[in-house]
PDB file of N, CA and C in Angstrom:
ATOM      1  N   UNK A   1      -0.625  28.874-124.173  1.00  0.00           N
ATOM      2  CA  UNK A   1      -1.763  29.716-123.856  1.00  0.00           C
ATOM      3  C   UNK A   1      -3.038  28.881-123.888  1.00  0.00           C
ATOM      4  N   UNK A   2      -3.962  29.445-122.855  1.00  0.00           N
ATOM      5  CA  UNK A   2      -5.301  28.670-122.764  1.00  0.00           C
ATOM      6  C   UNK A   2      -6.188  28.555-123.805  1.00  0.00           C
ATOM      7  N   UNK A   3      -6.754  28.094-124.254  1.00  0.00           N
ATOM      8  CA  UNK A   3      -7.981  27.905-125.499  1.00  0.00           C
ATOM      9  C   UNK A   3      -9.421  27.326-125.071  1.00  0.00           C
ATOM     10  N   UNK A   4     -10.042  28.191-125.233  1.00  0.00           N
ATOM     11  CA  UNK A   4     -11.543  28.294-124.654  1.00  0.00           C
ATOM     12  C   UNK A   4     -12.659  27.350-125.872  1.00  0.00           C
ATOM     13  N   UNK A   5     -13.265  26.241-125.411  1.00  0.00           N
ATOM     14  CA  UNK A   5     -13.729  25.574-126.139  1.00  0.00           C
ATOM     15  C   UNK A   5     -15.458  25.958-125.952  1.00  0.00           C
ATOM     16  N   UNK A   6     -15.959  26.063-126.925  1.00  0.00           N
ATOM     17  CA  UNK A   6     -17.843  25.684-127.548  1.00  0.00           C
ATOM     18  C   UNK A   6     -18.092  24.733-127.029  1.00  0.00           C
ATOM     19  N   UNK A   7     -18.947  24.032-125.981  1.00  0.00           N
ATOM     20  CA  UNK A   7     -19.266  22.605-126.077  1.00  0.00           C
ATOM     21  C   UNK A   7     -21.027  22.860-125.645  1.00  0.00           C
ATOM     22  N   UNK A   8     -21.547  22.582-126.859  1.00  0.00           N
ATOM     23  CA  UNK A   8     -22.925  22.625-127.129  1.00  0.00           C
ATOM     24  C   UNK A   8     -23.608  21.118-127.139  1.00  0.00           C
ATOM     25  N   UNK A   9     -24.898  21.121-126.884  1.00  0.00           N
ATOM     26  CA  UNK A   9     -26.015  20.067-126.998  1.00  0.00           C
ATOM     27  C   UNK A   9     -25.795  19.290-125.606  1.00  0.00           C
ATOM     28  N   UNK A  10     -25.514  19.806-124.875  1.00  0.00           N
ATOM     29  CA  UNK A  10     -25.005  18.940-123.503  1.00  0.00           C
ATOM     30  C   UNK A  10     -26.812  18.033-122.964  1.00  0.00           C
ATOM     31  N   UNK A  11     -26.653  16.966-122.380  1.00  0.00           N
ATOM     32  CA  UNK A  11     -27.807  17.505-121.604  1.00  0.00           C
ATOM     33  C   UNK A  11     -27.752  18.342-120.370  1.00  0.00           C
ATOM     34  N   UNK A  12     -29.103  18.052-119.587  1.00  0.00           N
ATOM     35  CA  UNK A  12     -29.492  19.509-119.100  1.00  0.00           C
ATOM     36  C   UNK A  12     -28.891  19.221-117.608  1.00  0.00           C
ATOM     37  N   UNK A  13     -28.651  17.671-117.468  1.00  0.00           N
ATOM     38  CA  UNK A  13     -28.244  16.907-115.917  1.00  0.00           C
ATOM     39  C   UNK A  13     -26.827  17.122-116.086  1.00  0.00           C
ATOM     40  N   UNK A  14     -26.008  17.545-117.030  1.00  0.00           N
ATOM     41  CA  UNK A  14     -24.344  17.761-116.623  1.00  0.00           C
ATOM     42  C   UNK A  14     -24.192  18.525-116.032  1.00  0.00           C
ATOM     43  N   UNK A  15     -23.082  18.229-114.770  1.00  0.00           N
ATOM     44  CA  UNK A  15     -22.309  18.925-113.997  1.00  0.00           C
ATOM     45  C   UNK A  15     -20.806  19.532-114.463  1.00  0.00           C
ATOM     46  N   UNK A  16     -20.587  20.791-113.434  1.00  0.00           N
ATOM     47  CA  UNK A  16     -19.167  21.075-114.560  1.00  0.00           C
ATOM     48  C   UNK A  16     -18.180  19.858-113.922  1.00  0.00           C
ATOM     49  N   UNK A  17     -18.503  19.160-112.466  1.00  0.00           N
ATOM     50  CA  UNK A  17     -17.075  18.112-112.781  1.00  0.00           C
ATOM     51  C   UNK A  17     -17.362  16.569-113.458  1.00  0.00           C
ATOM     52  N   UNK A  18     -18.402  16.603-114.231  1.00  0.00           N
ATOM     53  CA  UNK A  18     -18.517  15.350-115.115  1.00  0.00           C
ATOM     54  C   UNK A  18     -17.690  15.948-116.594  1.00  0.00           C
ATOM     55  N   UNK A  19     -18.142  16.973-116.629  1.00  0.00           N
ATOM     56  CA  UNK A  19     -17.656  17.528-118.199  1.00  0.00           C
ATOM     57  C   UNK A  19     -16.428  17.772-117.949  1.00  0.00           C
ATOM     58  N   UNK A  20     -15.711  18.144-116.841  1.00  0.00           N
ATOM     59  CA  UNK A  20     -13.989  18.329-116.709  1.00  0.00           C
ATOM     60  C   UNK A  20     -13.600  17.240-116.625  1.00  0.00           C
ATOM     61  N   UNK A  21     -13.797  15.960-116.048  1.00  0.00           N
ATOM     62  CA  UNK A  21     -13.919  15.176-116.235  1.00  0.00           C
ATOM     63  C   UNK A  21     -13.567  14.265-117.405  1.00  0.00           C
ATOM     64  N   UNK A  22     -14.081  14.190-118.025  1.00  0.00           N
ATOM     65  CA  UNK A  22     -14.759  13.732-119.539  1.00  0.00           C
ATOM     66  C   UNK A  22     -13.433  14.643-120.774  1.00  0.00           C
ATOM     67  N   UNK A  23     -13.792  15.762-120.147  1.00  0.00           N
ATOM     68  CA  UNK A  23     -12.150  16.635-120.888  1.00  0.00           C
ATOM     69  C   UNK A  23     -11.208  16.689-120.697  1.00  0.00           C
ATOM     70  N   UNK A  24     -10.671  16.076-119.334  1.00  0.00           N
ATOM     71  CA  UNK A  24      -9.271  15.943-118.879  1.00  0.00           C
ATOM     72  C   UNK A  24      -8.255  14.356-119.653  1.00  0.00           C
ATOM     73  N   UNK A  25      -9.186  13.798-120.288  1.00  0.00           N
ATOM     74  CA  UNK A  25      -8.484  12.357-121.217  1.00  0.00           C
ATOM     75  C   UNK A  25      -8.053  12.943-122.125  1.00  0.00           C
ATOM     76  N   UNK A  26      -8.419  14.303-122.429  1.00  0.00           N
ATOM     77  CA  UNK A  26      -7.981  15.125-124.018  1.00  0.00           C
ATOM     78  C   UNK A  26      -6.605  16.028-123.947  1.00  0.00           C
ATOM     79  N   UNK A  27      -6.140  16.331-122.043  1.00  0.00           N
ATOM     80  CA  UNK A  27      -5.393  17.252-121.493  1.00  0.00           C
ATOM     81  C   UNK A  27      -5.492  18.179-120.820  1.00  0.00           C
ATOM     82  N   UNK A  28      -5.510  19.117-120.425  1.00  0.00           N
ATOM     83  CA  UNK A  28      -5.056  19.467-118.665  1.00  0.00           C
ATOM     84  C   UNK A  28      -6.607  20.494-119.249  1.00  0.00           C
ATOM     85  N   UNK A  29      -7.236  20.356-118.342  1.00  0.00           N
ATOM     86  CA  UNK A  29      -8.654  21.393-118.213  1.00  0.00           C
ATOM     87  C   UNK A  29      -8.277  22.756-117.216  1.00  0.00           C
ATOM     88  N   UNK A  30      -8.293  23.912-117.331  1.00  0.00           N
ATOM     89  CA  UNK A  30      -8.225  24.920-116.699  1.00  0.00           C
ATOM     90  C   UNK A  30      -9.518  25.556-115.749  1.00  0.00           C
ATOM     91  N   UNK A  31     -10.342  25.398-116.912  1.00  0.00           N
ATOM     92  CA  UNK A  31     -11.449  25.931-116.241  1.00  0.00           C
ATOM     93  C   UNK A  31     -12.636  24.894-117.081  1.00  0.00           C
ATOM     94  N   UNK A  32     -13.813  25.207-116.206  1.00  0.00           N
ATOM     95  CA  UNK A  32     -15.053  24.270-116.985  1.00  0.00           C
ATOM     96  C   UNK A  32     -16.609  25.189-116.447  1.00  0.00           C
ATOM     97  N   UNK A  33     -17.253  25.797-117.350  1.00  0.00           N
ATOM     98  CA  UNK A  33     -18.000  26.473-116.759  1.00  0.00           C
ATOM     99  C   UNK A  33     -19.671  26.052-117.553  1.00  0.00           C
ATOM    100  N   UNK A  34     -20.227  25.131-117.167  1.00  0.00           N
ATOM    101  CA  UNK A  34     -21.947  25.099-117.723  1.00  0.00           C
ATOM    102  C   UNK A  34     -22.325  26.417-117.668  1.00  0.00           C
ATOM    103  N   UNK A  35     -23.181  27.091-118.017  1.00  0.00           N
ATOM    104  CA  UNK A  35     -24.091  28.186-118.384  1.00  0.00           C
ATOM    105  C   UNK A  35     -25.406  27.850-117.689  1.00  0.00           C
ATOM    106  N   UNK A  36     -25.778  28.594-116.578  1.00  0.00           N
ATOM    107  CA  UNK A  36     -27.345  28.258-116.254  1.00  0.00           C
ATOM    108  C   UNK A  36     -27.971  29.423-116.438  1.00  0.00           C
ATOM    109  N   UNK A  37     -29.298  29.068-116.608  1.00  0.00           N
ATOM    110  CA  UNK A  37     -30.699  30.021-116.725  1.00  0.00           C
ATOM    111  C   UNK A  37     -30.379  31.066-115.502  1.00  0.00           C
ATOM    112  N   UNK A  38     -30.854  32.026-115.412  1.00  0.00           N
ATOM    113  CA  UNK A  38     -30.348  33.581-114.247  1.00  0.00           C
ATOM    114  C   UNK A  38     -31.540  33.344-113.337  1.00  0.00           C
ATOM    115  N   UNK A  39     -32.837  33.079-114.725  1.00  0.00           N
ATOM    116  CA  UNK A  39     -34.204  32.916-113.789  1.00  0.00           C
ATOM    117  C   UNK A  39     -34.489  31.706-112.893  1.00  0.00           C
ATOM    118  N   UNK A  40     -34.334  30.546-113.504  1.00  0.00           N
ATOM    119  CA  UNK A  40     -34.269  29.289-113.180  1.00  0.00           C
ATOM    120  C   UNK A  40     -33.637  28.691-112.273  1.00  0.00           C
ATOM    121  N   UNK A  41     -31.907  29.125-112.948  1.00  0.00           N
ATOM    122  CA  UNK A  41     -31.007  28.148-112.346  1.00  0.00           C
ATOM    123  C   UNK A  41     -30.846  26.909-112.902  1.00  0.00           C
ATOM    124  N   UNK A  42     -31.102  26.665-113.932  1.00  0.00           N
ATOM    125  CA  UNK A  42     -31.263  25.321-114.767  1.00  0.00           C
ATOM    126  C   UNK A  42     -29.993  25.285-115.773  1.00  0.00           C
ATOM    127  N   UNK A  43     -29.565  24.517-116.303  1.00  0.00           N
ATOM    128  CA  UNK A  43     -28.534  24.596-117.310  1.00  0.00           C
ATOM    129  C   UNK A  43     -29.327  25.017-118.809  1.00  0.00           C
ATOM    130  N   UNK A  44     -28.595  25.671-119.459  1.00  0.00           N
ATOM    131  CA  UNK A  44     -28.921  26.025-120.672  1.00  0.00           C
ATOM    132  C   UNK A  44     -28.742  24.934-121.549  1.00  0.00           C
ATOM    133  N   UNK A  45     -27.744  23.956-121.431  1.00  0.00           N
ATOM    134  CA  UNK A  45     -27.354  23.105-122.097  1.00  0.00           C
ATOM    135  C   UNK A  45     -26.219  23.177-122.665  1.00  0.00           C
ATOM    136  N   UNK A  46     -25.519  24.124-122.352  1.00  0.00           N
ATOM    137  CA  UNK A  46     -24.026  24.242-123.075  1.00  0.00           C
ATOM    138  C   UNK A  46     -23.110  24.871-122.042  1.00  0.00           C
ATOM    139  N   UNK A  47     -21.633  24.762-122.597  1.00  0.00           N
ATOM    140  CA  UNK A  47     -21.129  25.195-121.442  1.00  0.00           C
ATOM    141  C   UNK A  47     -19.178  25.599-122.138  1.00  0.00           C
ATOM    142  N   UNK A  48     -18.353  26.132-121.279  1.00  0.00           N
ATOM    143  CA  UNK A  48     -17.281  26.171-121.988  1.00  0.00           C
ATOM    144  C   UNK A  48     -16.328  25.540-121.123  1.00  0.00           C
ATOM    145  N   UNK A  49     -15.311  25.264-121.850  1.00  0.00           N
ATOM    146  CA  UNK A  49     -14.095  24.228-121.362  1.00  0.00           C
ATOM    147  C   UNK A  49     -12.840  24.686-121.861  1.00  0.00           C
ATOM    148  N   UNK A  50     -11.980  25.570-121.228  1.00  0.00           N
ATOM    149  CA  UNK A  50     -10.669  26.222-121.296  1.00  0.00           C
ATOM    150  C   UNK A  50      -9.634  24.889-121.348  1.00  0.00           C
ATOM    151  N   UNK A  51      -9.053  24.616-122.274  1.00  0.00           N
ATOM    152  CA  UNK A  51      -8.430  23.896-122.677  1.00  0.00           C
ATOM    153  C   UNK A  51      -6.514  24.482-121.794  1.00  0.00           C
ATOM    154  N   UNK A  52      -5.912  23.632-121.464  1.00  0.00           N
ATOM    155  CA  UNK A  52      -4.611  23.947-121.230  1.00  0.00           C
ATOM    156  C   UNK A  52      -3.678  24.668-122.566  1.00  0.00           C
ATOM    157  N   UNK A  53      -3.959  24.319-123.738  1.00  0.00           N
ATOM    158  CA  UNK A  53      -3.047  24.136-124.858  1.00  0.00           C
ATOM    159  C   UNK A  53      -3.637  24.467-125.430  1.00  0.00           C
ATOM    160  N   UNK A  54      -3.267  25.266-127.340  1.00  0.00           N
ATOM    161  CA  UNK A  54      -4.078  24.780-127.975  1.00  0.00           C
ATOM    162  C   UNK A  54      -3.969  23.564-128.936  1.00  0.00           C
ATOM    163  N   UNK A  55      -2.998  22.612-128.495  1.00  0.00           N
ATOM    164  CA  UNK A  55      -2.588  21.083-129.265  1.00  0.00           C
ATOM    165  C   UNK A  55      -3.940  20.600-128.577  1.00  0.00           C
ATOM    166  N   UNK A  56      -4.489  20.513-126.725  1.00  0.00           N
ATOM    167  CA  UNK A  56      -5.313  20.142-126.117  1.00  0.00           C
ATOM    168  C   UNK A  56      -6.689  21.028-126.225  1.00  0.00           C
ATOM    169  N   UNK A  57      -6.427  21.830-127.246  1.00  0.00           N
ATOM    170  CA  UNK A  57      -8.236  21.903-127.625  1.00  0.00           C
ATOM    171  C   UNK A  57      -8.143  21.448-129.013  1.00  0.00           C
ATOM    172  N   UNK A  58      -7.503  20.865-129.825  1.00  0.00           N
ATOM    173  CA  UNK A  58      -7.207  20.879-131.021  1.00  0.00           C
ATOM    174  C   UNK A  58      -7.662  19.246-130.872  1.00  0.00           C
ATOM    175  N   UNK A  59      -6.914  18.460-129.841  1.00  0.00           N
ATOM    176  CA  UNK A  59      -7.221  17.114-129.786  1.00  0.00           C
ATOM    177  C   UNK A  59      -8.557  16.783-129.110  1.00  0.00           C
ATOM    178  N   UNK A  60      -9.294  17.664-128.092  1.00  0.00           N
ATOM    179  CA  UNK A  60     -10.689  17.711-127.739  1.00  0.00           C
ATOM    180  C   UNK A  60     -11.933  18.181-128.638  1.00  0.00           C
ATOM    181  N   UNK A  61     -11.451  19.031-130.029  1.00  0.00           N
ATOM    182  CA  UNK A  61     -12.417  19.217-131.037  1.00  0.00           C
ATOM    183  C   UNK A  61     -12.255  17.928-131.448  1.00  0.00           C
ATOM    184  N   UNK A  62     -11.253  17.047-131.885  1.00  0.00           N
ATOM    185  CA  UNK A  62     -10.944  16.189-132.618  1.00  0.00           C
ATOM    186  C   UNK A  62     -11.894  14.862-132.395  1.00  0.00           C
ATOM    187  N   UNK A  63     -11.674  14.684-131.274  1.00  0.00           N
ATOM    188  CA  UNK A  63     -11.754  13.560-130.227  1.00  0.00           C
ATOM    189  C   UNK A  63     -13.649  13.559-129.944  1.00  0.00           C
ATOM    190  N   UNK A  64     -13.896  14.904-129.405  1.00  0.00           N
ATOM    191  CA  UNK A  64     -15.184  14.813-128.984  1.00  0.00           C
ATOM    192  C   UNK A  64     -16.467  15.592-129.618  1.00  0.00           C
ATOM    193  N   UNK A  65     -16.223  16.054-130.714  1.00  0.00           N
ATOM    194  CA  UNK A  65     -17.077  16.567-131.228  1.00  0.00           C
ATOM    195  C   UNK A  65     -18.027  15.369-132.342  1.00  0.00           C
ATOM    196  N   UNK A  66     -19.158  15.901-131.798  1.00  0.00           N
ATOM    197  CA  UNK A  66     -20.328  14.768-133.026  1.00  0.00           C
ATOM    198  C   UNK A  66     -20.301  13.454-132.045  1.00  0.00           C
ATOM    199  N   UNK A  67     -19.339  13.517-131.111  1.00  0.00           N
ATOM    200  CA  UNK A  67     -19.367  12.063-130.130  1.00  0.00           C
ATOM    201  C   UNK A  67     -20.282  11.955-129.217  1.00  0.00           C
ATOM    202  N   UNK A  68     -21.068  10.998-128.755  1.00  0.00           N
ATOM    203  CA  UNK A  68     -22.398  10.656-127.647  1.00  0.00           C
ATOM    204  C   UNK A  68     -21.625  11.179-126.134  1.00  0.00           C
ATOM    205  N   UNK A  69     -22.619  11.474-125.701  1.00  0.00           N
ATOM    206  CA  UNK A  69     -22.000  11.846-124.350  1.00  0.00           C
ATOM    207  C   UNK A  69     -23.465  11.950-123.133  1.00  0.00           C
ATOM    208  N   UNK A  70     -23.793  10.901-122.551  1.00  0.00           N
ATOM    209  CA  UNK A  70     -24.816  11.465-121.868  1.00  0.00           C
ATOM    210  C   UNK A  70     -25.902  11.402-122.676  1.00  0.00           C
ATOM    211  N   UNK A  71     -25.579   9.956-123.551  1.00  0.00           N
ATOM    212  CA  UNK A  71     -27.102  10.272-124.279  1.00  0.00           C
ATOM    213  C   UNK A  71     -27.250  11.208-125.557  1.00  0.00           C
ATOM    214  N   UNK A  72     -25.931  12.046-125.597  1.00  0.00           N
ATOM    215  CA  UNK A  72     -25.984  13.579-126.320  1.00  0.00           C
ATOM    216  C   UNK A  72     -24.978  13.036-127.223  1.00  0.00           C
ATOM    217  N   UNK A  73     -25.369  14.004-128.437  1.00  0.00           N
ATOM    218  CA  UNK A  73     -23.871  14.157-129.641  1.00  0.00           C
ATOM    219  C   UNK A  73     -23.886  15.373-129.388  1.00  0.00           C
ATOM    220  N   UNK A  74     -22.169  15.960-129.124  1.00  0.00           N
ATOM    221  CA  UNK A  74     -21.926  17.091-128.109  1.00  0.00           C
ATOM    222  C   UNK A  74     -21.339  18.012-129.702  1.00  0.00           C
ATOM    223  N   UNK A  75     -21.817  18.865-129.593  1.00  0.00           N
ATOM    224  CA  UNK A  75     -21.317  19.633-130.442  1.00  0.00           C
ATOM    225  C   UNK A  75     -19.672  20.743-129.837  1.00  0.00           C
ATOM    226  N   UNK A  76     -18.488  20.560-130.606  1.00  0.00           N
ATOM    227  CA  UNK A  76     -17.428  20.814-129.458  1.00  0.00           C
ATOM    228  C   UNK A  76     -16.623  21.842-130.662  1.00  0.00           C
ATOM    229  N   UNK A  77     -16.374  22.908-130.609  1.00  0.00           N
ATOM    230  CA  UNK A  77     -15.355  24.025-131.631  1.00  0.00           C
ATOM    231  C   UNK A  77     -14.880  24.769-130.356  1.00  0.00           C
ATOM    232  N   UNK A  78     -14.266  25.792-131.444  1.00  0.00           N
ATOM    233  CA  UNK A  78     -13.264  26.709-130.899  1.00  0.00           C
ATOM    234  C   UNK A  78     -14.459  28.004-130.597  1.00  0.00           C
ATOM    235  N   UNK A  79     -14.068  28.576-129.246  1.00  0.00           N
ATOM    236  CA  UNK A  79     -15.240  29.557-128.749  1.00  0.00           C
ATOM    237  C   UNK A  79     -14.599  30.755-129.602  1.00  0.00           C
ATOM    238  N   UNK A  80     -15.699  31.308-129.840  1.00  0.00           N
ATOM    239  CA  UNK A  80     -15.693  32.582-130.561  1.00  0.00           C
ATOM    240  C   UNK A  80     -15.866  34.180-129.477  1.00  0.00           C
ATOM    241  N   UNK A  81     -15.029  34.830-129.828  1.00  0.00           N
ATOM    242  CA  UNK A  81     -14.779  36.233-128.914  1.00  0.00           C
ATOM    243  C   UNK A  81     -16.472  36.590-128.496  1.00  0.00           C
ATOM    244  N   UNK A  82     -16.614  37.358-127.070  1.00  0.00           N
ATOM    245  CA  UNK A  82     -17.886  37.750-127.116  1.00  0.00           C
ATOM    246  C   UNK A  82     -18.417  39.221-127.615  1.00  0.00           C
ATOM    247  N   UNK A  83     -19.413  39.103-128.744  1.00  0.00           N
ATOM    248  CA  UNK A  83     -19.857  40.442-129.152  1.00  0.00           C
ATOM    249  C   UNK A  83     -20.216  41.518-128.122  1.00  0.00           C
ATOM    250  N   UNK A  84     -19.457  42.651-128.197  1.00  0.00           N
ATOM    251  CA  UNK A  84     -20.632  43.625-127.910  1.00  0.00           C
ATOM    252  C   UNK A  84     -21.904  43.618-128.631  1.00  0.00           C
ATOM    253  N   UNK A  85     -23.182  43.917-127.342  1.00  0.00           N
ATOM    254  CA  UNK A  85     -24.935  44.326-127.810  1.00  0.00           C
ATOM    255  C   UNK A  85     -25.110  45.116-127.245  1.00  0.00           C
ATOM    256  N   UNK A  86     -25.994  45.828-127.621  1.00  0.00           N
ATOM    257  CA  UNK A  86     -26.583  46.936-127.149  1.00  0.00           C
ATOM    258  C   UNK A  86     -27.286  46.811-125.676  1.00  0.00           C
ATOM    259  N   UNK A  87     -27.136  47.771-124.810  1.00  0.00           N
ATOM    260  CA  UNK A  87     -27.870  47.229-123.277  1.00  0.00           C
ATOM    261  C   UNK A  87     -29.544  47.361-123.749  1.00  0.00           C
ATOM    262  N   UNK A  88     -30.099  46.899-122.846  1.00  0.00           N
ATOM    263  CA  UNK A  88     -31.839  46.625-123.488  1.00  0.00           C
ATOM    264  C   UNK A  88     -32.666  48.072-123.341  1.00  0.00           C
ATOM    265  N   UNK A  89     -31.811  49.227-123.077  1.00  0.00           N
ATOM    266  CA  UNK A  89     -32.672  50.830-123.203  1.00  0.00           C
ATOM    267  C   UNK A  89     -32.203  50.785-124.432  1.00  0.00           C
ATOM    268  N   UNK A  90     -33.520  50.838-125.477  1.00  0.00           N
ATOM    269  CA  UNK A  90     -33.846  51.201-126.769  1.00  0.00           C
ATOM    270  C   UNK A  90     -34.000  52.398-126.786  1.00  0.00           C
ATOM    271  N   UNK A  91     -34.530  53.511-125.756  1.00  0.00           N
ATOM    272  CA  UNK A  91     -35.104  54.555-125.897  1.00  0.00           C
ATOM    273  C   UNK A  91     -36.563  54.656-125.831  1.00  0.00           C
ATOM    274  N   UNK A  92     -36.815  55.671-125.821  1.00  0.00           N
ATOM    275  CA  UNK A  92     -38.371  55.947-125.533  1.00  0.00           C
ATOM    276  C   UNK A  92     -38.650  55.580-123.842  1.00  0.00           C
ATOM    277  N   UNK A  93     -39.234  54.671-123.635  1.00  0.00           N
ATOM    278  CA  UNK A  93     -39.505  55.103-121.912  1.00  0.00           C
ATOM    279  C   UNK A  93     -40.759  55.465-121.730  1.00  0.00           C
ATOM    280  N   UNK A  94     -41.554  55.990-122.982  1.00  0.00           N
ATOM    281  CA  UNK A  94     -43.262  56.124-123.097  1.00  0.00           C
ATOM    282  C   UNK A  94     -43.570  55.149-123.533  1.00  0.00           C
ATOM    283  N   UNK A  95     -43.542  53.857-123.553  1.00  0.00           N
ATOM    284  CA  UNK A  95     -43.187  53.005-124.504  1.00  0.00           C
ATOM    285  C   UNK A  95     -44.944  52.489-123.720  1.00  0.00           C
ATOM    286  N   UNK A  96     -45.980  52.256-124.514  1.00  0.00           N
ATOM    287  CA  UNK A  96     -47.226  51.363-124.259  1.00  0.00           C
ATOM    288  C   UNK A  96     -47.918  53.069-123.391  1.00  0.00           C
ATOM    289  N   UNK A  97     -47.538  53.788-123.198  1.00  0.00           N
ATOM    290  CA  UNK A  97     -48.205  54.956-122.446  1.00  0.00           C
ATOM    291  C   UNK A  97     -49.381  55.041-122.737  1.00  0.00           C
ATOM    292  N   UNK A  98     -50.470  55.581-122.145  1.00  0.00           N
ATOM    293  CA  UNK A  98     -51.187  56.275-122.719  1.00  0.00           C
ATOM    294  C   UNK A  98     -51.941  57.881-121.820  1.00  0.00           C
ATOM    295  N   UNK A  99     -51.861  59.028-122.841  1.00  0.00           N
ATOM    296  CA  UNK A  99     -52.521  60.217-122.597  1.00  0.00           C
ATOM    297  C   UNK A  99     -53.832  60.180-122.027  1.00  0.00           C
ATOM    298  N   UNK A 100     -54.237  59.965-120.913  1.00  0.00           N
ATOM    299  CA  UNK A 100     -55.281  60.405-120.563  1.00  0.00           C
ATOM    300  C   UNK A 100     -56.181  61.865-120.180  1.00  0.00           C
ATOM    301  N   UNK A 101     -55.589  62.425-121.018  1.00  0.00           N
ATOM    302  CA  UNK A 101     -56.079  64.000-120.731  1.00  0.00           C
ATOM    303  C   UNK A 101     -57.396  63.942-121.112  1.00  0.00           C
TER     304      UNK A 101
END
């Protein structure tokens, strides 16, 4: 089964096929996805890397975490499930109003 890797502190010039790349010496890469800005389009700086295995995310925490990469010490763990949040209606909707009567 696949294993979805954390790979934080990237810089901001990685591409996802330098980082698949770079993860395929560790074992078979499935998927490789940077994270960009929605507004921008810029990389956030981090990104995730679906590992084939989990022996091959086990040997890519091993291998590349705290290691230079691009200038970078890449911060590399095991991705954590994504939380549900609340959608951004707090309520109210009068919110800054004002009564001009």
């Amino acid at each position: 089964m696949a294993t979805k890797l954390y790979v934080g502190n990237l810089p901001f010039t990685t591409t996802e096929g330098e980082l698949k790349d770079y993860f395929a010496a560790c074992g078979t890469v499935v998927s490789c996805n940077v994270i960009m800005d929605k507004y921008t389009n810029k990389s956030r700086g981090f990104a995730f890397v679906e590992m084939g295995s989990q022996e091959d995310a086990n040997k890519a925490i091993a291998e590349k975490n705290g290691v230079e990469f691009q200038g970078r010490n890449l911060t590399v763990n095991e991705a954590k499930p994504r939380e549900d949040r609340p959608r951004g209606n707090f309520g109210g909707g009068e919110r800054g109003r004002r009564d001009y009567r």
